[in-house]
Protein backbone atom coordinates (compact mmCIF):
# COMPACT_ATOMS: atom_id res chain seq x y z
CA UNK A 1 0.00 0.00 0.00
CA UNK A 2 1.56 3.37 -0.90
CA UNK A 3 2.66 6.10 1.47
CA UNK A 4 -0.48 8.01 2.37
CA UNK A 5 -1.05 12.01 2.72
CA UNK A 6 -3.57 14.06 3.88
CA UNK A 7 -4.05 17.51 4.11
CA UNK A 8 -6.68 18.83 6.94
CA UNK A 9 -7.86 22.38 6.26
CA UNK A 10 -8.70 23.16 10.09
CA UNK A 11 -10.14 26.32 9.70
CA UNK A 12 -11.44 25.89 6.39
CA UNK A 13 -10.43 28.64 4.04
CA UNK A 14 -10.63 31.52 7.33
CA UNK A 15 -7.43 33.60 7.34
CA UNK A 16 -6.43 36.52 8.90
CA UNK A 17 -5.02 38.13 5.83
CA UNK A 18 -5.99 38.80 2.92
CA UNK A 19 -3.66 38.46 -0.09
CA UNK A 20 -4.87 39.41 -3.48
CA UNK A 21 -3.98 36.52 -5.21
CA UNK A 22 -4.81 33.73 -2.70
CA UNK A 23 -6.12 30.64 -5.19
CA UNK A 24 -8.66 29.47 -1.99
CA UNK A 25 -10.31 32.93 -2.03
CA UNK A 26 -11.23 32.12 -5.70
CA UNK A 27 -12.19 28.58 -5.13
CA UNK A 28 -14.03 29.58 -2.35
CA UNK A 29 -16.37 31.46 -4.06
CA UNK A 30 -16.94 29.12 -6.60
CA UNK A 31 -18.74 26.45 -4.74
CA UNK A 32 -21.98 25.98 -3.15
CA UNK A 33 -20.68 26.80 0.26
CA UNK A 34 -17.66 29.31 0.89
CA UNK A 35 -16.42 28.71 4.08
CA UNK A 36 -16.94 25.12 6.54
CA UNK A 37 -15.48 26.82 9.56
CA UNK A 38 -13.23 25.38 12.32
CA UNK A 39 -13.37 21.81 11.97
CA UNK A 40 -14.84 19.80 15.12
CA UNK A 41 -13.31 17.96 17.97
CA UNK A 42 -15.64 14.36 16.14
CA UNK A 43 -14.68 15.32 12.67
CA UNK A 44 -10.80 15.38 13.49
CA UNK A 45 -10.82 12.26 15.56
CA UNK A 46 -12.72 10.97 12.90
CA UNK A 47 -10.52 11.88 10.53
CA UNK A 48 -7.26 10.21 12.20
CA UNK A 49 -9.38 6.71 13.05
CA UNK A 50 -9.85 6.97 9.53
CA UNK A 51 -6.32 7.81 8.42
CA UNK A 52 -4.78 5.07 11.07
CA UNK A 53 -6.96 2.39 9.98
CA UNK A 54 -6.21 2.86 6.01
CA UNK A 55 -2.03 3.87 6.48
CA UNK A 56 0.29 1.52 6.04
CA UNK A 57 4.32 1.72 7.54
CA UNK A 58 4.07 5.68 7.37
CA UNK A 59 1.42 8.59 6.85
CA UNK A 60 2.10 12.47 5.96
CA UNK A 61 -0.85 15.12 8.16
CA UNK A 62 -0.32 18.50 6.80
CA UNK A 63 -2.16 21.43 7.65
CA UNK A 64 -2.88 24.65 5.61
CA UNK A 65 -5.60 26.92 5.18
CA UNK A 66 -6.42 29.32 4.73
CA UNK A 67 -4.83 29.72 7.96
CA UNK A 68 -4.55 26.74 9.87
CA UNK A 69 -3.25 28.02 13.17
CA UNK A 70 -6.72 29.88 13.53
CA UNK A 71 -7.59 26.69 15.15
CA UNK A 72 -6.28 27.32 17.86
CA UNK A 73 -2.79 25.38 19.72
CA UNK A 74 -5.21 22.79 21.54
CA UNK A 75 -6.41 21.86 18.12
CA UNK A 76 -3.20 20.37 17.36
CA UNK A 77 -2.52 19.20 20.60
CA UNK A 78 -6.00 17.10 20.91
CA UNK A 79 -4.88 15.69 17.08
CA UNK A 80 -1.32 14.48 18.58
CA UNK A 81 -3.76 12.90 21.10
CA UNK A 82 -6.07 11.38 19.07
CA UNK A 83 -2.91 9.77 16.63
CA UNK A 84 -1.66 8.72 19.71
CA UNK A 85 -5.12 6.52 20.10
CA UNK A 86 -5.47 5.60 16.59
CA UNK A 87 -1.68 4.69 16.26
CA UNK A 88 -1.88 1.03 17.07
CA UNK A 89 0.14 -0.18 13.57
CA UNK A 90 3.21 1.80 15.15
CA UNK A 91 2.88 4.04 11.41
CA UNK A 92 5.56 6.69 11.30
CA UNK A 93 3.97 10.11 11.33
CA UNK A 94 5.08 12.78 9.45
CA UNK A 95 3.59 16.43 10.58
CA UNK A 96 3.83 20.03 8.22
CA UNK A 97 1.80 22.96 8.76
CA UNK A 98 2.05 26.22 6.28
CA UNK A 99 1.57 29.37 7.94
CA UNK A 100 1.49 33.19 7.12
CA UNK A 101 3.02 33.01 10.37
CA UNK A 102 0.66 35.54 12.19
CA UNK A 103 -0.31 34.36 15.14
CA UNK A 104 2.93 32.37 16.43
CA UNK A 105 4.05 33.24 19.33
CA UNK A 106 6.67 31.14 21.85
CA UNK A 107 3.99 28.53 22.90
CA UNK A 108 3.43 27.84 19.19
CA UNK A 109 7.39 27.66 18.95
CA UNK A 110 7.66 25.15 21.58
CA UNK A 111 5.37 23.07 20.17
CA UNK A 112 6.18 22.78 16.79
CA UNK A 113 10.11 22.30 18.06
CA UNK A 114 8.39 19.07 20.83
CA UNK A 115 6.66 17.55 18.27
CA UNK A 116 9.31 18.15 15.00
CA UNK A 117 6.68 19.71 12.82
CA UNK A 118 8.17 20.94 9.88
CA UNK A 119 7.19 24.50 9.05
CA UNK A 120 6.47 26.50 5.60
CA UNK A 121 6.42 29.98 6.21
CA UNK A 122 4.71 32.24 3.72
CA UNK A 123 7.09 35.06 2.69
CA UNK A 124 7.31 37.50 -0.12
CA UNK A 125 10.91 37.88 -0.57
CA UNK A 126 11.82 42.06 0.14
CA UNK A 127 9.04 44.19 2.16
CA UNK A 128 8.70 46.03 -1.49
CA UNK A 129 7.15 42.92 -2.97
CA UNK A 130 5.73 41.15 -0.16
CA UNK A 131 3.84 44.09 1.33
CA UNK A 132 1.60 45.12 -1.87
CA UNK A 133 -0.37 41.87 -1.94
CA UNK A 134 0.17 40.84 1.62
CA UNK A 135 -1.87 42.67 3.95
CA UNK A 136 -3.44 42.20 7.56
CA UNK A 137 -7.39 42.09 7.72
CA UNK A 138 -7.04 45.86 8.36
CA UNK A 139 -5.06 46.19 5.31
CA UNK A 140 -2.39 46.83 7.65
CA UNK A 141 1.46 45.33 6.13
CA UNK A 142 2.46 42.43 7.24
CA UNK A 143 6.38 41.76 6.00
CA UNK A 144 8.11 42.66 9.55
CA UNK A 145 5.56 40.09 11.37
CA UNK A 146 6.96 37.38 9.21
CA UNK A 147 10.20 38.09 10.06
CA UNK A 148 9.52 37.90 13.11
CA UNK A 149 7.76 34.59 13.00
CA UNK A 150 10.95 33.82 11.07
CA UNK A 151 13.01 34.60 14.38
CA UNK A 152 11.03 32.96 16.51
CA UNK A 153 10.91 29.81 14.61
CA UNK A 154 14.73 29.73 14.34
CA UNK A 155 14.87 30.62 17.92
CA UNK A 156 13.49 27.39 19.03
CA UNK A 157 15.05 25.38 16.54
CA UNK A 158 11.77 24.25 14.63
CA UNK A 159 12.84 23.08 11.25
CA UNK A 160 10.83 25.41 8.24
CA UNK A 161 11.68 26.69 4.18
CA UNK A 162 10.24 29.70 3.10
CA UNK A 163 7.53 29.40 0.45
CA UNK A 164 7.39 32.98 -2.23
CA UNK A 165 4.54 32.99 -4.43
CA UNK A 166 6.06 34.60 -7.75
CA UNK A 167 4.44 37.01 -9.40
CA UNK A 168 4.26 40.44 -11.04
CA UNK A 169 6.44 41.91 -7.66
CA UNK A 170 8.44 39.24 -7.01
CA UNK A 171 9.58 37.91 -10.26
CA UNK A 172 11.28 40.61 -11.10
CA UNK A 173 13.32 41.47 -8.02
CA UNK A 174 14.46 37.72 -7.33
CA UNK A 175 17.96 38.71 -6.97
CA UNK A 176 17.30 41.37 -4.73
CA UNK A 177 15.18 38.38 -2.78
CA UNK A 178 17.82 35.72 -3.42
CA UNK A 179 20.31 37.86 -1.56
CA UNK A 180 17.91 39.26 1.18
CA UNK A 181 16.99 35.39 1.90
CA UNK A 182 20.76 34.27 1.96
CA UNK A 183 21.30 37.00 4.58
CA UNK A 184 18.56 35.71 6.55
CA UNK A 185 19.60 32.29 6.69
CA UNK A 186 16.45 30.76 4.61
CA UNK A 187 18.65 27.62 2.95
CA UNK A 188 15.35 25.85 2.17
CA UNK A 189 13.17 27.91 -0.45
CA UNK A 190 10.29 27.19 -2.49
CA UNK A 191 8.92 29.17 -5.49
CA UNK A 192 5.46 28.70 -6.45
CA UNK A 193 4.02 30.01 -9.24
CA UNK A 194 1.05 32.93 -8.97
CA UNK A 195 -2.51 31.05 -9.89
CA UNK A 196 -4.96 33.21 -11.58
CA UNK A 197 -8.23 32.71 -11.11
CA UNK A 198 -9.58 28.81 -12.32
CA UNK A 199 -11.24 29.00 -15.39
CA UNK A 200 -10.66 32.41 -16.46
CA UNK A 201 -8.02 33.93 -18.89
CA UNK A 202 -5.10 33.73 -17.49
CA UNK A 203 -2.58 37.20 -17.63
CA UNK A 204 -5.68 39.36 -16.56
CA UNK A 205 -4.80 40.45 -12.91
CA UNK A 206 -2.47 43.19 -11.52
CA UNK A 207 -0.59 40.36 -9.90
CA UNK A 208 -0.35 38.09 -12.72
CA UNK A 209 2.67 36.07 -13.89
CA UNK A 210 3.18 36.16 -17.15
CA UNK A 211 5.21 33.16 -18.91
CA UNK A 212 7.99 35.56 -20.40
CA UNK A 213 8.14 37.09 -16.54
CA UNK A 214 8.48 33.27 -14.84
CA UNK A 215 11.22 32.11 -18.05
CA UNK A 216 13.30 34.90 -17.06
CA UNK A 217 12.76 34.23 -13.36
CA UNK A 218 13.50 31.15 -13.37
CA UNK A 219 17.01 31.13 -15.93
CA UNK A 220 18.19 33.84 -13.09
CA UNK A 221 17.44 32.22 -9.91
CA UNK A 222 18.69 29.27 -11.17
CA UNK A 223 22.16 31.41 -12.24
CA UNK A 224 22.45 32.66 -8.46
CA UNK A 225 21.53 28.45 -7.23
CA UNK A 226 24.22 27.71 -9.63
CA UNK A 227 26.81 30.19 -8.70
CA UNK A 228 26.59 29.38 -4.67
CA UNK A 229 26.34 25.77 -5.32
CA UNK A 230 29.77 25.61 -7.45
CA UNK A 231 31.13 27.53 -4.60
CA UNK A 232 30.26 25.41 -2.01
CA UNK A 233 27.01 27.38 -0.46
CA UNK A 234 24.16 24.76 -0.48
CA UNK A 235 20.97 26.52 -0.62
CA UNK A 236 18.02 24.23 -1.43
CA UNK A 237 15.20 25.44 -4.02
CA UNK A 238 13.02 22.08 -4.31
CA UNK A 239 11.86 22.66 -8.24
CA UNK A 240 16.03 22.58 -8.82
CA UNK A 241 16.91 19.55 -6.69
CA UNK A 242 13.80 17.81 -8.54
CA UNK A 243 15.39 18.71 -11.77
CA UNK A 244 18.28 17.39 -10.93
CA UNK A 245 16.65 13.89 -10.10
CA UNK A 246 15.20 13.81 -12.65
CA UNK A 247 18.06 13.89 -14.73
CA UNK A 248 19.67 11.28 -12.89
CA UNK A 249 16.44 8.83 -13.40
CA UNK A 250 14.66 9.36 -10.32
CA UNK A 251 11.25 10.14 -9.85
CA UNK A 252 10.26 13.94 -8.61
CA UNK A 253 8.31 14.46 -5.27
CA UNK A 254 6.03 17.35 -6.89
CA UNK A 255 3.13 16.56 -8.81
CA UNK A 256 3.94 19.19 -10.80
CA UNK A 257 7.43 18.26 -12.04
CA UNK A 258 5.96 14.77 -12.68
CA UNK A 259 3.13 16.33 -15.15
CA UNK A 260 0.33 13.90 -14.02
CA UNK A 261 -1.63 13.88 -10.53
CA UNK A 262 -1.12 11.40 -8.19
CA UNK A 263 -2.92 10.20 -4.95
CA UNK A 264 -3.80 13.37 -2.59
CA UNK A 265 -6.35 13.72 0.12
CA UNK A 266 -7.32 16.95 0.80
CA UNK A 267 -10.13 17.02 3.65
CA UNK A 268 -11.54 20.46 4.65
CA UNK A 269 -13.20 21.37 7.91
CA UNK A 270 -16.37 19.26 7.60
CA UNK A 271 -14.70 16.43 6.80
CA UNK A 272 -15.37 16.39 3.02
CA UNK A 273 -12.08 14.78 0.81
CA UNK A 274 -10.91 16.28 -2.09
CA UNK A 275 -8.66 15.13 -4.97
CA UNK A 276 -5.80 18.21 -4.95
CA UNK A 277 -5.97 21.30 -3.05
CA UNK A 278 -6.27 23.30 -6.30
CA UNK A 279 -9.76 21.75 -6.97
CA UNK A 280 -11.38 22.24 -3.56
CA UNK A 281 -14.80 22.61 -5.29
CA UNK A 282 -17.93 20.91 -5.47
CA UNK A 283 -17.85 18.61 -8.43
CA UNK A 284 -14.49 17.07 -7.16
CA UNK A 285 -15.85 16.18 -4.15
CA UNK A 286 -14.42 12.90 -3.36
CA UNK A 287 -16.72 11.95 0.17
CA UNK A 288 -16.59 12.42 3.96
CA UNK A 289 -14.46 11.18 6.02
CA UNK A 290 -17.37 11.30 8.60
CA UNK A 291 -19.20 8.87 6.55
CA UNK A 292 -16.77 7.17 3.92
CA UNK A 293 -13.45 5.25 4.56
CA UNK A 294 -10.17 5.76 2.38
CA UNK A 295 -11.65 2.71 0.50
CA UNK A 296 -14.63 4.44 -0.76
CA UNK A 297 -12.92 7.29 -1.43
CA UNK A 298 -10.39 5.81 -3.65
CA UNK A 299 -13.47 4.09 -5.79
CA UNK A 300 -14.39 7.65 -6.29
CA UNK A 301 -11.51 9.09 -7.36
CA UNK A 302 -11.22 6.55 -10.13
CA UNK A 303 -15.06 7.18 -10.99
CA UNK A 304 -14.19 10.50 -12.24
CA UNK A 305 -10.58 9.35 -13.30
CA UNK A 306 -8.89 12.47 -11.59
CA UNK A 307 -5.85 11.30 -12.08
CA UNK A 308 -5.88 9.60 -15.68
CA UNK A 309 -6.97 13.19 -16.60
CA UNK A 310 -4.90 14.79 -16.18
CA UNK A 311 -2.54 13.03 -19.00
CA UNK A 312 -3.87 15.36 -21.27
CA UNK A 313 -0.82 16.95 -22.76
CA UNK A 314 -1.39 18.42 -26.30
CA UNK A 315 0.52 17.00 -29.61
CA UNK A 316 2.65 19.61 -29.81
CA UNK A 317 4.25 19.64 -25.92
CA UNK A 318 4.50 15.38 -26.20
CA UNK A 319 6.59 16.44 -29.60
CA UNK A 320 8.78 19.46 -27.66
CA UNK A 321 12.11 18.14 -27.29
CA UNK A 322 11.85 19.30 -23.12
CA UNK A 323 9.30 17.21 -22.74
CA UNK A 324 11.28 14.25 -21.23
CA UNK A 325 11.77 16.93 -18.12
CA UNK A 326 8.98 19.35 -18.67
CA UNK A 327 6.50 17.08 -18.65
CA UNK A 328 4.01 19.66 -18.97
CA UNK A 329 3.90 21.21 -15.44
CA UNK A 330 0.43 21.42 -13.11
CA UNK A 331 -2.60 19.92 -14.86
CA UNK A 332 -4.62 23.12 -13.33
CA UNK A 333 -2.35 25.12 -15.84
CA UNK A 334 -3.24 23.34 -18.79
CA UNK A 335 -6.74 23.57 -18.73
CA UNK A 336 -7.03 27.87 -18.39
CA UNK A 337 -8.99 29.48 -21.40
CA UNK A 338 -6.22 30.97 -23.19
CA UNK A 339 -4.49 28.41 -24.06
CA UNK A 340 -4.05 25.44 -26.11
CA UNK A 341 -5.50 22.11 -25.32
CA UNK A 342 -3.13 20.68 -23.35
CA UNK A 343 -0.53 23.24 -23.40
CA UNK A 344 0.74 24.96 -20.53
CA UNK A 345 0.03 28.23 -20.11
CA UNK A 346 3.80 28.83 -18.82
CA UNK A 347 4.60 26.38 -21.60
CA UNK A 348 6.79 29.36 -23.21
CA UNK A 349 8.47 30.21 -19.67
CA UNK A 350 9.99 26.80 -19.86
CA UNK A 351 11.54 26.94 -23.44
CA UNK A 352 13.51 30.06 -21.98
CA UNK A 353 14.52 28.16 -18.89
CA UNK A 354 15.64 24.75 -20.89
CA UNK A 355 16.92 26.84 -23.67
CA UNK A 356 19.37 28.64 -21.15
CA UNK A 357 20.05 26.23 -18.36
CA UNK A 358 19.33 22.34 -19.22
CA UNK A 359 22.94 21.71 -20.10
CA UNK A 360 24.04 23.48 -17.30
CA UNK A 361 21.68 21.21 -14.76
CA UNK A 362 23.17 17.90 -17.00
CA UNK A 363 27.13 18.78 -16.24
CA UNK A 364 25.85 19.22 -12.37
CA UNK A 365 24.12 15.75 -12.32
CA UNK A 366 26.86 14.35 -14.46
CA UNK A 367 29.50 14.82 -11.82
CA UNK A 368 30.72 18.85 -12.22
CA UNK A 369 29.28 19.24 -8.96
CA UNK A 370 28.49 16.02 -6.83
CA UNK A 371 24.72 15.17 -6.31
CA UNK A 372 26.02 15.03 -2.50
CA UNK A 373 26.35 18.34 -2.54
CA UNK A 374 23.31 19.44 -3.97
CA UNK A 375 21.26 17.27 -1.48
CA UNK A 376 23.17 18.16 1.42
């Protein structure tokens, strides 16, 4: 039986900020039901009876949001009880939680550092980019609190990467980031990039990537990766180190670097499982944990063949010559009015990147620089 992950929304798609660009906002108003509030005491023990019974040797429990920690600390701490309970196959646990970071404060430190949650901590890269489309509820900035989350988090020793949503700011100040993180001490980054609005032409909004904007992005972050790495720095920046698997025949962690879907369990406050946290809406609706097991859930999945769908790369990327380590990217980007069938909408992005840096990444896996460096 495979490795299993879910991903409990606690506080449903509840924040206390309100970026502009925030994907759940938009899926949240396009289902029946916006918001299923904090999620209760008999839907999360639910939830891990159900998770411990179907697991087999070791389980991933992520939380995100919205804004997880709006749950509250005892929360988390009844969960850790409950897995405790529902732990009787010995399964090795694996706990994340993203955060905007907000509302940490040292109890939230020590807890995270007791229990080894690993931390992604939602950061804009300079207070010039992150501060435009990051504000409080009060519209109120918000850069200097995650810095200080930052601190705190490092105080205690909790293990965390930074995750920047590029966009229209950021992608064209990533040195400027680059640098600023370095100083910091972030060694483990992740870039994601910005998701307009599901089903609606993509390019349209003031924060909008566009693919010429992420191609050049990505040819000079991977220049400054490059340059530190060959020196001896190791900073990690997952899409690379995936890249550079790749290339030496392994398989990718991220869905998106693989091209197709794979298994996900996404289960928001009320208990209701999704297929991928980019399609938290009604017709993907997989079940409930309150009433369904994994079983059942799985049968449903392949009923509306989530997964074999999203093999739906055009003619003309299976023919691109990148292919072999494109692979096409994030299904949810190949299926945006705009583009081609099957084409991704960044699809152009990546031609600059391979064009520019795919021999480069092949004399790193080949031996230039040893794969023990860039995994640390």
């Amino acid at each position: 039986m495979p490795k299993i992950h879910v991903m409990i929304k606690p506080a449903s798609g509840l924040c206390n900020m309100r970026c502009k660009y925030c994907f759940y906002v938009d899926e949240m108003g396009k289902r029946s039901q916006a918001s299923y509030g904090i999620m209760t005491t008999d839907t999360l023990e639910q939830v891990i009876r159900e998770t411990f019974a179907f697991a087999e040797k070791e389980c991933t429990i992520a939380f995100q949001g919205g804004e997880p920690t709006l749950a509250g600390l005892d929360f988390f701490r009844k969960c850790l009880s409950f897995e405790k309970r529902y732990n009787t196959k010995k399964i090795r646990v694996i706990h994340t939680l993203q955060t905007n970071g907000y509302v940490l404060d040292e109890e939230w430190y020590s807890f995270f550092a007791e229990n080894h949650f690993l931390i992604g901590l939602s950061i804009d890269g300079i207070k010039a980019t992150h501060d435009p489309y990051r504000k409080d509820v009060h519209g109120q900035d918000t850069y200097f609190h995650t810095l200080e989350a930052a601190r705190g988090l490092e105080r205690a020793g909790v293990e965390f990467n930074v995750l920047t949503v590029v966009n229209g700011k950021t992608a064209p100040k990533i040195r400027k980031i680059y640098e600023q993180y370095k100083k910091l001490g972030f060694s483990w980054q992740q870039y994601i990039p910005c998701l307009d609005p599901i089903q609606e032409k993509q390019g349209q909004q003031e924060y909008s990537l566009t693919p010429e904007m992420y191609g050049t992005f990505l040819i000079e972050l991977f220049g400054l990766w490059e340059l530190d790495l060959r020196q001896g720095k190791l900073i990690h920046i997952r899409q690379f180190e995936n890249y550079i698997e790749m290339l030496l025949g392994q398989m990718p962690e991220s869905c998106e670097q693989r091209g197709v879907c794979g298994i996900q369990n996404v289960v928001e406050a009320d208990g209701s499982v999704y297929p991928c946290d980019f399609y938290v809406l009604d017709e993907y609706c997989l079940g409930n944990l309150n009433t369904d097991s994994f079983q059942a859930i799985g049968e449903r999945r392949k009923e509306i063949r989530f997964m074999e769908n999203s093999v739906n790369h055009g003619e003309k990327c299976r023919a691109c010559p990148y292919f072999f380590i494109c692979r096409g990217g994030c299904r949810r980007q190949r299926v945006q009015p705009g583009t081609e069938e099957g084409e991704n909408y960044f699809c152009k992005g990546y031609g600059m990147f391979f064009d520019a840096c795919l021999q480069r990444m092949k004399r790193i896996a080949g031996g230039l620089v040893g794969y023990g460096d860039v995994k640390g």
